[in-house]
N, C-alpha and C. Protein backbone atom coordinates (compact mmCIF):
# COMPACT_ATOMS: atom_id res chain seq x y z
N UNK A 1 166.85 163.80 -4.21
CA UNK A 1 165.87 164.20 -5.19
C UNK A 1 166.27 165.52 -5.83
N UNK A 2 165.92 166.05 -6.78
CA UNK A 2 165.93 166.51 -7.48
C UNK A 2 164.52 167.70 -7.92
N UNK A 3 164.45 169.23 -7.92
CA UNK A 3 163.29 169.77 -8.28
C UNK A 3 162.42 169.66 -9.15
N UNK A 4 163.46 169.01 -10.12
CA UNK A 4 162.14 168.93 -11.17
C UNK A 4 161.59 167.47 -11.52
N UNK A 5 161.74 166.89 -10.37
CA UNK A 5 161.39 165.26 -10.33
C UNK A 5 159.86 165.19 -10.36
N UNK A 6 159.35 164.52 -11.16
CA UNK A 6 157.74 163.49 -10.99
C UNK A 6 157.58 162.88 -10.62
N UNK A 7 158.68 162.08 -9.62
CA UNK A 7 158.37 160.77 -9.41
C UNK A 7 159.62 160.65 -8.17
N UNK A 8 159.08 159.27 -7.42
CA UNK A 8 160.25 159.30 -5.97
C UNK A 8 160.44 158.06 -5.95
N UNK A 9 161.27 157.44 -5.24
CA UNK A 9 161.87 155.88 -5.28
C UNK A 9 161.37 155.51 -4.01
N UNK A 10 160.57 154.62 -3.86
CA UNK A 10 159.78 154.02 -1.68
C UNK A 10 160.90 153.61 -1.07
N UNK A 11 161.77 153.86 -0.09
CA UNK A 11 162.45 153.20 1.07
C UNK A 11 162.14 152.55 1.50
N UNK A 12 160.87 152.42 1.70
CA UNK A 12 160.23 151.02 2.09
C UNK A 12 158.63 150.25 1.67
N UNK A 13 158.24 149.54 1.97
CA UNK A 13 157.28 149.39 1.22
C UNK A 13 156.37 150.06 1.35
N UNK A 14 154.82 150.82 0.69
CA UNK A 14 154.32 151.89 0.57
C UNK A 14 153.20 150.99 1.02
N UNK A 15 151.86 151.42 1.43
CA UNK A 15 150.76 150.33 1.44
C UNK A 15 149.43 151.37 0.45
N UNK A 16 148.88 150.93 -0.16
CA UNK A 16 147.84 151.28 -1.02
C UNK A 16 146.75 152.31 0.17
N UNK A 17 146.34 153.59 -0.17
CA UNK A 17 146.02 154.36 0.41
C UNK A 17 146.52 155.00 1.60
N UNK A 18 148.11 154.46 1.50
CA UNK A 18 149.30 155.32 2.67
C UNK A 18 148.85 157.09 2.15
N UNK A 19 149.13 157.94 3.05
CA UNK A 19 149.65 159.46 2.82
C UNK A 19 150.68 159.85 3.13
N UNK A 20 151.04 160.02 2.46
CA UNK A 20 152.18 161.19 1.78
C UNK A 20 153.08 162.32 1.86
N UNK A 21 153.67 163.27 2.27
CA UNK A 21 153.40 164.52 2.63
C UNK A 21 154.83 164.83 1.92
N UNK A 22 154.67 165.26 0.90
CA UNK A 22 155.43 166.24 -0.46
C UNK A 22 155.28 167.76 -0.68
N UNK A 23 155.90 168.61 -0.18
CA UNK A 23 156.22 170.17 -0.01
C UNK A 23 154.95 170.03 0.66
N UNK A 24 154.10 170.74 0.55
CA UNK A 24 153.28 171.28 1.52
C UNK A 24 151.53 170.49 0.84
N UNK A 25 152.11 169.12 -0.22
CA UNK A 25 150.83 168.95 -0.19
C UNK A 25 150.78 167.44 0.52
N UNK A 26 149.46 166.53 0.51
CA UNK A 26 149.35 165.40 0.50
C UNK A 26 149.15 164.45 -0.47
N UNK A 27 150.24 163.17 -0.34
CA UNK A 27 149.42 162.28 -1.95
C UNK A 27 149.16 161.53 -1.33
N UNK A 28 147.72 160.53 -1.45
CA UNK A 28 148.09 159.32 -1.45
C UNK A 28 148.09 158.47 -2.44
N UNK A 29 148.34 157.47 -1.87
CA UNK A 29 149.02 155.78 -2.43
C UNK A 29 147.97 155.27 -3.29
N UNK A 30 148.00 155.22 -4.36
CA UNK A 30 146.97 154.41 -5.42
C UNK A 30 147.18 152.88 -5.03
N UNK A 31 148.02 152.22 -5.33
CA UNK A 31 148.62 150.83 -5.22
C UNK A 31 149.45 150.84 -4.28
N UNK A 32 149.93 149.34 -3.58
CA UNK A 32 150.86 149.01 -3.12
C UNK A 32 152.20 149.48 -3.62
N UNK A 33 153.13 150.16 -3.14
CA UNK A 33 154.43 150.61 -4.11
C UNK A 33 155.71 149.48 -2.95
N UNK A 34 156.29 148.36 -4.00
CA UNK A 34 157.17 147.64 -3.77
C UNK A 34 158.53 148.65 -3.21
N UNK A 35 159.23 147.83 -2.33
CA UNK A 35 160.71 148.93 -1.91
C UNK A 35 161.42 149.05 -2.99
N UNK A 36 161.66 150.01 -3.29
CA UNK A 36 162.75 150.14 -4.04
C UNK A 36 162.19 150.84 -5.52
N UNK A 37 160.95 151.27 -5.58
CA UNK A 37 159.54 150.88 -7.20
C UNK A 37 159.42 152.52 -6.98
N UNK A 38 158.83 153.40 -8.07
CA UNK A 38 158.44 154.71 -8.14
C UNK A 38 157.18 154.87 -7.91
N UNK A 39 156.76 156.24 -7.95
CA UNK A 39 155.26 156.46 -8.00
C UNK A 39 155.27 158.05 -7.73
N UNK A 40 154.78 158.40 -8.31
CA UNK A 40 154.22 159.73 -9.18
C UNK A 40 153.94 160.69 -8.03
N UNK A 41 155.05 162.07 -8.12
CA UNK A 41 154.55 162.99 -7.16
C UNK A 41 153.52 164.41 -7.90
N UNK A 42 153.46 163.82 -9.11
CA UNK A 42 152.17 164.76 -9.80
C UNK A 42 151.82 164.20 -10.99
N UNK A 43 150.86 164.19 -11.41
CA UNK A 43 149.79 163.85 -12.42
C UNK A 43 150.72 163.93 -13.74
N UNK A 44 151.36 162.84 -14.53
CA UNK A 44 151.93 162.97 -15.68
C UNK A 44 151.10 162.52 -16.92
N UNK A 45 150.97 163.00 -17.44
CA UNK A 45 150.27 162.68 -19.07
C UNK A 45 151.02 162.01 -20.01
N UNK A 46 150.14 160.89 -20.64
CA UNK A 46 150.45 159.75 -21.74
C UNK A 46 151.98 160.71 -22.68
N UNK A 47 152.91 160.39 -22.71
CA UNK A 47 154.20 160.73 -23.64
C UNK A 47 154.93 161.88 -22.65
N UNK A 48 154.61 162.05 -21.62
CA UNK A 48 155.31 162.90 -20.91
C UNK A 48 156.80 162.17 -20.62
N UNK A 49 157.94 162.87 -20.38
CA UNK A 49 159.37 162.24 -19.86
C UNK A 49 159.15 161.97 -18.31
N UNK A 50 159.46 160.66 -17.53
CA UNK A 50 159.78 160.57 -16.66
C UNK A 50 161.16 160.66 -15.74
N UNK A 51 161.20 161.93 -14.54
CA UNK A 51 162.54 162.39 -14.29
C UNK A 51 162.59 161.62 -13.49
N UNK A 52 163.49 161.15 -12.49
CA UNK A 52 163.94 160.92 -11.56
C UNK A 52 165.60 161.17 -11.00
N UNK A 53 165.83 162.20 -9.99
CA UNK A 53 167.37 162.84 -9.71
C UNK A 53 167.73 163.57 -10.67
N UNK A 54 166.46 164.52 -11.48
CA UNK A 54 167.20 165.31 -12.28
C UNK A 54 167.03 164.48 -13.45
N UNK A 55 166.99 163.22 -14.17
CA UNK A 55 167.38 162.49 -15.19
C UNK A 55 165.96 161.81 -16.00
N UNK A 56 166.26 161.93 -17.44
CA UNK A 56 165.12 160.84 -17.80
C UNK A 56 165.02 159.42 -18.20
N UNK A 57 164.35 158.94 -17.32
CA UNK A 57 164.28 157.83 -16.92
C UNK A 57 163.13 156.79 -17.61
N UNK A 58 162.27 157.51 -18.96
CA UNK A 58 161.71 157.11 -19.13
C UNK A 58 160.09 158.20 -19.79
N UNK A 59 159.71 157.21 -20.39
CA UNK A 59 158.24 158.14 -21.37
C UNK A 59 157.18 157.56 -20.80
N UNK A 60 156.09 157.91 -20.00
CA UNK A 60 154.95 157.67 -19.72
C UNK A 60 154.16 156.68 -20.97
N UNK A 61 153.64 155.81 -20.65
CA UNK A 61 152.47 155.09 -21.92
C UNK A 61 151.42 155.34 -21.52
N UNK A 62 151.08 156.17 -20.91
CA UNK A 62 149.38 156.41 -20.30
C UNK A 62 149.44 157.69 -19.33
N UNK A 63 147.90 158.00 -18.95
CA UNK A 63 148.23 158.95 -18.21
C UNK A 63 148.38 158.50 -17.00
N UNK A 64 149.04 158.84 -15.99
CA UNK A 64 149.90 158.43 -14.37
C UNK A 64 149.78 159.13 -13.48
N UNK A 65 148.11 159.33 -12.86
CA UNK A 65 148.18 160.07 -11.80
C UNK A 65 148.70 160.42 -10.07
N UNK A 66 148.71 161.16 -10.08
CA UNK A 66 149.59 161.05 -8.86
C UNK A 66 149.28 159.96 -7.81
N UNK A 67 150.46 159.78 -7.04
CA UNK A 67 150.42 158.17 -6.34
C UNK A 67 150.26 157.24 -6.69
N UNK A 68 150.32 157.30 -7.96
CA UNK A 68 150.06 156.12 -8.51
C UNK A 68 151.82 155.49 -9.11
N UNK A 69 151.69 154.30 -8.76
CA UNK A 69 153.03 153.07 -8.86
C UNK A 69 153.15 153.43 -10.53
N UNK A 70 154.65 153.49 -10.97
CA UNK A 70 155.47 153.68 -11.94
C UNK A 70 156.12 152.29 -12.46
N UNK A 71 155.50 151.55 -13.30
CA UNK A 71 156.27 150.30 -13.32
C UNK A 71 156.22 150.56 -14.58
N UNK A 72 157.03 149.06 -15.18
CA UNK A 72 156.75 148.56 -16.48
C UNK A 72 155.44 148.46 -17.60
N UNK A 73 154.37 149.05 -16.61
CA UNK A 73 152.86 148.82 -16.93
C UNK A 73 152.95 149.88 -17.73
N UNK A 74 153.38 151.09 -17.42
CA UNK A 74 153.29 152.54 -17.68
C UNK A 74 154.17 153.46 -18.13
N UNK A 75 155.39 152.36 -18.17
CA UNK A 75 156.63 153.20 -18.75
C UNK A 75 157.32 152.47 -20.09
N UNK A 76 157.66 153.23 -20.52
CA UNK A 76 159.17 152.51 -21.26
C UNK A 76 159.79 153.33 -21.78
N UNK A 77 161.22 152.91 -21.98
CA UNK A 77 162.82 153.34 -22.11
C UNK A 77 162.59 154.84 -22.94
N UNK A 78 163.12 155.71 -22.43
CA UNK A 78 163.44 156.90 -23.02
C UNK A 78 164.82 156.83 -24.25
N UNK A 79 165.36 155.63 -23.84
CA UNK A 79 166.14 155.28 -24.85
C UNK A 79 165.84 154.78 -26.01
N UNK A 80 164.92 154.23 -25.85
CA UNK A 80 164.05 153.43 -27.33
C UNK A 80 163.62 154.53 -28.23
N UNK A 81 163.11 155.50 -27.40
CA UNK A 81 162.91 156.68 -28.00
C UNK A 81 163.73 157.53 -28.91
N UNK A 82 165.47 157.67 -27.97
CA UNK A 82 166.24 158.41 -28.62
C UNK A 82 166.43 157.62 -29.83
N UNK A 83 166.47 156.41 -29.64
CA UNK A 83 167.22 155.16 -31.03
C UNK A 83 166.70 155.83 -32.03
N UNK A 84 165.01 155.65 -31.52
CA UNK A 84 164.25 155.46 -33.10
C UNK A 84 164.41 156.94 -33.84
N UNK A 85 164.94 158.13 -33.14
CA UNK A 85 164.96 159.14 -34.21
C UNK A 85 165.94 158.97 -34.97
């Protein structure tokens, strides 16, 4: 990971109201988070960049509060973005 990450990748599967424990706070689990699926280590707002390892990985479509699962529901391509300028 990376410091200025929003978001973390599950090692394993997460269960909906799991806790958390990220620097010195607690999140929990909004949804089920699939292995391998993201989910939000702080509250991102609708058009915010999504980092992951340092990198952007993507533009929020809504707001994404913490613990809450990062899918296709809520994201799309930071690349679509660069195209269209």
């Amino acid at each position: 990971m990376h410091k200025g990450d929003n978001c973390a990748t599950s090692l394993e599967e997460i269960e909906q109201g799991d806790l958390l424990k990220f620097k010195d706070d607690l999140i929990t689990i909004k949804q089920k988070i699939p292995l391998g699926h993201k989910f939000a280590l702080n509250n991102i707002k609708k058009g915010e960049k999504i980092i992951k390892y340092g990198q952007i990985i993507g533009v929020a479509t809504e707001d994404i509060a913490i613990g809450e699962w990062i899918h296709t529901q809520n994201i799309t391509s930071h690349y679509l973005e660069e195209v269209a300028q």
